[in-house]
Protein backbone atom coordinates (compact mmCIF):
# COMPACT_ATOMS: atom_id res chain seq x y z
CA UNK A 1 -26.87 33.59 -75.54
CA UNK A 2 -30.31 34.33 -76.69
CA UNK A 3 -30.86 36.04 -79.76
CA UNK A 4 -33.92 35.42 -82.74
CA UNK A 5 -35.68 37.94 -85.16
CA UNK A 6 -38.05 39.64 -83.05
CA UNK A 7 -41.42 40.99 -83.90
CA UNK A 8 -41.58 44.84 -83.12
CA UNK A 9 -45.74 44.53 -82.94
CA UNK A 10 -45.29 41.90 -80.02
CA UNK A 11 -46.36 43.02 -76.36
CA UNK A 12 -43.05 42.40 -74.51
CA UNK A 13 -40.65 43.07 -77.18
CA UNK A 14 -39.21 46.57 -76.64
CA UNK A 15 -37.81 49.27 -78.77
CA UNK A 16 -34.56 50.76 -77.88
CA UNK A 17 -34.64 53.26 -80.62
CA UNK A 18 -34.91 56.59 -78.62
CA UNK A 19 -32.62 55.09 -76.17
CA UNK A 20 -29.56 55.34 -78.70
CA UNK A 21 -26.15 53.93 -77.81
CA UNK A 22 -24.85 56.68 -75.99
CA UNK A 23 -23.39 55.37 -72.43
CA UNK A 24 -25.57 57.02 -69.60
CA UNK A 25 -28.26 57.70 -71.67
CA UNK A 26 -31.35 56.41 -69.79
CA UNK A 27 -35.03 56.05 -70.43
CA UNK A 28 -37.98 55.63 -68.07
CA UNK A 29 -41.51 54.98 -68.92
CA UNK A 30 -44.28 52.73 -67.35
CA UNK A 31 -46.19 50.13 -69.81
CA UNK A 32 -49.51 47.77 -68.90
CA UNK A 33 -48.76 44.55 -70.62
CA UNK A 34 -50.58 40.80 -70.81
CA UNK A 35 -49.21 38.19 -69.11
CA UNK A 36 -47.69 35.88 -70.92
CA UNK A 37 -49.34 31.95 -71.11
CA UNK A 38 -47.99 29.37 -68.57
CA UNK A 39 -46.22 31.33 -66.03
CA UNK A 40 -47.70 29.32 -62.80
CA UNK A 41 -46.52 26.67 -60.70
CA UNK A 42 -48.22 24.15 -58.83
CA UNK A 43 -50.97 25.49 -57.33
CA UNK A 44 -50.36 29.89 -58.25
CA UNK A 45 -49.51 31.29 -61.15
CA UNK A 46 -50.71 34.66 -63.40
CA UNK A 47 -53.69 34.41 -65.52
CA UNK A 48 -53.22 34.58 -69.16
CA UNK A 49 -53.79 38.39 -70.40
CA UNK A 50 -53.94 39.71 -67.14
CA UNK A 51 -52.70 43.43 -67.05
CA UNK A 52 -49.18 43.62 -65.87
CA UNK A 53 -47.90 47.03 -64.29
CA UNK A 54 -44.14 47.59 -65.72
CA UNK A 55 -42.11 50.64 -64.01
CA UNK A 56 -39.15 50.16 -66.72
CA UNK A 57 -35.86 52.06 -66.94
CA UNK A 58 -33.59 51.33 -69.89
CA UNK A 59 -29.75 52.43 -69.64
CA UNK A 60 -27.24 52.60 -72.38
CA UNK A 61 -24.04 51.33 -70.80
CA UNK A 62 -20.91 50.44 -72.85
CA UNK A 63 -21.61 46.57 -74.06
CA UNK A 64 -25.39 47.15 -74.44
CA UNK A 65 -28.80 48.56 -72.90
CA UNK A 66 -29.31 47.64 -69.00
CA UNK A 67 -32.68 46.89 -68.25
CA UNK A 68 -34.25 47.56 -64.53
CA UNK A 69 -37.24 47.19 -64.06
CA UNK A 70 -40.37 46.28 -61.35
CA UNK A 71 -44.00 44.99 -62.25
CA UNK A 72 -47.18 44.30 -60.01
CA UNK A 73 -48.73 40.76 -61.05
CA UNK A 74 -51.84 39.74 -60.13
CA UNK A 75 -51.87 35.91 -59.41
CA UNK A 76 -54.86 33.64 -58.50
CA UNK A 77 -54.43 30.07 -57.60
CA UNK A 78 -56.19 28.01 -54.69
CA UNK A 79 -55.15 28.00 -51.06
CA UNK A 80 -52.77 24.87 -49.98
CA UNK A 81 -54.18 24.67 -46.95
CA UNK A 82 -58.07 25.06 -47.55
CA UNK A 83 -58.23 24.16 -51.13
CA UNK A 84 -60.19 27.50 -51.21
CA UNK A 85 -59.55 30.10 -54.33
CA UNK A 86 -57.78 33.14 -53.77
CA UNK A 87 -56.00 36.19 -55.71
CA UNK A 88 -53.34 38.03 -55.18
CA UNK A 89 -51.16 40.47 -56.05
CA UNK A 90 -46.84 40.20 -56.41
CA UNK A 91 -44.49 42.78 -57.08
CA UNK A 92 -41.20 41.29 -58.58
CA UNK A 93 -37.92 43.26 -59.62
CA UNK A 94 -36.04 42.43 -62.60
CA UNK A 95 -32.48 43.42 -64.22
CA UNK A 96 -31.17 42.21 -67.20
CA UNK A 97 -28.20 43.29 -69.49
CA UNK A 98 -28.66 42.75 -73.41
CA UNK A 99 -25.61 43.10 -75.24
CA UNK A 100 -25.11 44.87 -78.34
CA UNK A 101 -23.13 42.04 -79.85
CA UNK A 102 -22.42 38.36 -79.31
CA UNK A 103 -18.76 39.03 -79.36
CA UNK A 104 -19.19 40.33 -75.54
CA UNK A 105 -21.65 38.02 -74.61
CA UNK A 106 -21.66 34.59 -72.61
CA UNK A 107 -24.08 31.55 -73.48
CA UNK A 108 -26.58 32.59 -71.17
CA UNK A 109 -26.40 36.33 -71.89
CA UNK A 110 -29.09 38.17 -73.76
CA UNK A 111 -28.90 39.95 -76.97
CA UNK A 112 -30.59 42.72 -78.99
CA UNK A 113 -32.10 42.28 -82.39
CA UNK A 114 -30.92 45.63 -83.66
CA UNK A 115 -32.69 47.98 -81.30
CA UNK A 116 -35.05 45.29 -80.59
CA UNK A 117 -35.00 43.44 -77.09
CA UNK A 118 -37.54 40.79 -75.41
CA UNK A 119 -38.59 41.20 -71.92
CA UNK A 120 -40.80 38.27 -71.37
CA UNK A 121 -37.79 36.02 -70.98
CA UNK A 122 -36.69 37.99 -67.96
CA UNK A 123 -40.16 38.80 -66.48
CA UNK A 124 -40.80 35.08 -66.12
CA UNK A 125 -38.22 33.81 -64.59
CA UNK A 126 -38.65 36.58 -62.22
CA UNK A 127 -42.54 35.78 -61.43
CA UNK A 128 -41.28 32.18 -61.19
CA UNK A 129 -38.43 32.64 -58.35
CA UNK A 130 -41.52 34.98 -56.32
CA UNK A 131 -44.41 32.48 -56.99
CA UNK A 132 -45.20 30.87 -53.20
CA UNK A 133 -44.85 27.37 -53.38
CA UNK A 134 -47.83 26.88 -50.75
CA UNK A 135 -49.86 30.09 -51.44
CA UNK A 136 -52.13 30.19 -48.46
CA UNK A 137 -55.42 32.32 -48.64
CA UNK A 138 -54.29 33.73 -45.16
CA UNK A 139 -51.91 33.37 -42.75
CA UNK A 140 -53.54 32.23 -39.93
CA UNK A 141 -55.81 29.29 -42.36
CA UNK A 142 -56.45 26.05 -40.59
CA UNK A 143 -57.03 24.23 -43.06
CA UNK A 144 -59.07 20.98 -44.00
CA UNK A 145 -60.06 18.30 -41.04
CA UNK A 146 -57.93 15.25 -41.86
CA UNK A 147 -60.68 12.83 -40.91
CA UNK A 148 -63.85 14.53 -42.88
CA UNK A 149 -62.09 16.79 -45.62
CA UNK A 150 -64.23 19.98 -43.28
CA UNK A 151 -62.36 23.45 -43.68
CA UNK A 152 -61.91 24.20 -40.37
CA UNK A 153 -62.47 27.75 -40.51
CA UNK A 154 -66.39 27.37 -41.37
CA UNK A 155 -66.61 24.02 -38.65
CA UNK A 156 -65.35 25.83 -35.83
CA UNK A 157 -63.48 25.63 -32.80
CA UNK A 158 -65.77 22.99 -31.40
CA UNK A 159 -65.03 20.33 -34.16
CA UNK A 160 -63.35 17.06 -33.43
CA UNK A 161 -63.61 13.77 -34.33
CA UNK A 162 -63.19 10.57 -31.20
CA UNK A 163 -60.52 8.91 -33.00
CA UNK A 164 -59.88 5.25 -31.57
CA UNK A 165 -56.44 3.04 -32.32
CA UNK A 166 -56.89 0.26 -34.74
CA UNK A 167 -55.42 -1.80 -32.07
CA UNK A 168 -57.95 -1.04 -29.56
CA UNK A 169 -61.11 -1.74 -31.63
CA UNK A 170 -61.43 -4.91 -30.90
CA UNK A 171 -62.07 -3.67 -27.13
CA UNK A 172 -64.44 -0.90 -28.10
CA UNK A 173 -67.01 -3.69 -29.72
CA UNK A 174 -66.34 -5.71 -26.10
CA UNK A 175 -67.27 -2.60 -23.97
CA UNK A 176 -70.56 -1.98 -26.66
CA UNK A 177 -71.46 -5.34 -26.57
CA UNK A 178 -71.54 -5.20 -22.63
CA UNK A 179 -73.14 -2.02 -22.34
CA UNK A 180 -76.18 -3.81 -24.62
CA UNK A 181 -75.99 -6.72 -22.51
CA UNK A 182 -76.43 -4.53 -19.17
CA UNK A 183 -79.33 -2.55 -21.50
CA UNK A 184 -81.23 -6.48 -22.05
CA UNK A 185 -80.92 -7.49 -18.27
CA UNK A 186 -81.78 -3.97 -16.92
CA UNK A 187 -84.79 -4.40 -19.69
CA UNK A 188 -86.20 -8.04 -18.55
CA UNK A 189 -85.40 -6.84 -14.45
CA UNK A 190 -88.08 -3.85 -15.06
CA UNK A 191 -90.50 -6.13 -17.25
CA UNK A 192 -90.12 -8.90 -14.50
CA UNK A 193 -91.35 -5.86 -11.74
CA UNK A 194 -93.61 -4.50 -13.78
CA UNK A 195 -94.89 -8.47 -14.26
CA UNK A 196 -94.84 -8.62 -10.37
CA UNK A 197 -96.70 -5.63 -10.01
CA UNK A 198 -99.47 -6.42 -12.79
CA UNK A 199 -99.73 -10.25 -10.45
C-alpha cells in the first residue's frame, strides 16, 4: 500500500476536503497541471512542465474516495521510422481507489493522507501503458534508405540503390575489366584508321 505525508502545496496532490466521507457524494472539476519529470519511454514521452488537461471526478464510496478521471498529454519524441521529430497529443483514462484506512487495503492499494491523496502515481502509469512503443510521425512514413541513411519521403519514388551479392563481385570487376579492354582495342582500331588515313 502506498501511503507518506503529503504536501498539500504540491501540483498533483489533491484535497478531498469538500468531498467529505459521505458515500455517493461526488465531485467534478477540471485542473491544468505540469507533467511530472521522466514519464517517457524509449523514443516518446511528455515534456517536463507541459500543461496537462485533467477532467477529474472524485466519489466517496464506503472504504474511501474513487478517483476517475481522463487527461490530454501532449508528447513529443522522434519518429521510429524517419528519425524525424514529432508531437503529439494522448488522451489516457485513469481510475484509482484510495482507501480511507490501511486496515481495508492490500499492498498495492493506495491510501489517503487524511483528506490528502496523490495523483501522479496513477497518471503515470497510465501515460506509460498509452505511450507507442514505435511512435511514427505518420502512418504511411517510409522511412530511412537502408543503404544511404536517405528519408525516403524527401528522396522520392525514384530512389534505389544497384545492390550486387558479395558473392558475385568478383564477376562484376571481370565484366569491368573486359568492358575496358574492348574500350583499349576499339581505341588503338580507330587510331590505327585514323593512322591509315593520315598515310
Amino acid at each position: 500500500m502506498t501511503t507518506r505525508s503529503l504536501d498539500p502545496r504540491a501540483p498533483w496532490v489533491i484535497s478531498t476536503h469538500d468531498l467529505g466521507r459521505r458515500p455517493g457524494s461526488m465531485r467534478k472539476f477540471t485542473r491544468t497541471l505540469p507533467a511530472p519529470a521522466d514519464l517517457a519511454i524509449d523514443m516518446i514521452g511528455v515534456p517536463k512542465d507541459a500543461d496537462v488537461e485533467l477532467d477529474i471526478r472524485l466519489e466517496a464510496v464506503m472504504e474511501g474516495v474513487l478517483v476517475t478521471g481522463t487527461a490530454s498529454v501532449p508528447l513529443s519524441g522522434e519518429c521510429a521510422r524517419c528519425l524525424e521529430p514529432l508531437t503529439s497529443r494522448i488522451e489516457v483514462g485513469f481510475q484509482e481507489l484510495f482507501f480511507y484506512s490501511a486496515e481495508d487495503a492490500a499492498e498495492d492499494d493506495s491510501l489517503l493522507d487524511g483528506v490528502l491523496l496523490d495523483l501522479e502515481p496513477t497518471f503515470r502509469d497510465a501515460v506509460v501503458l498509452a505511450l507507442p512503443l514505435s511512435p511514427v510521425c505518420q502512418e504511411d512514413c517510409p522511412g530511412l534508405c537502408v543503404e544511404c541513411g536517405v528519408r525516403l519521403a524527401e528522396a522520392g519514388p525514384d530512389h534505389r540503390h544497384d545492390v550486387i551479392d558479395a558473392r558475385w563481385a568478383a564477376l562484376r570487376d571481370l565484366v569491368r575489366d573486359d568492358e575496358q579492354d574492348q574500350h583499349d582495342e576499339q581505341d588503338r582500331q580507330d587510331r590505327q584508321i585514323n593512322d591509315d588515313q593520315e598515310g
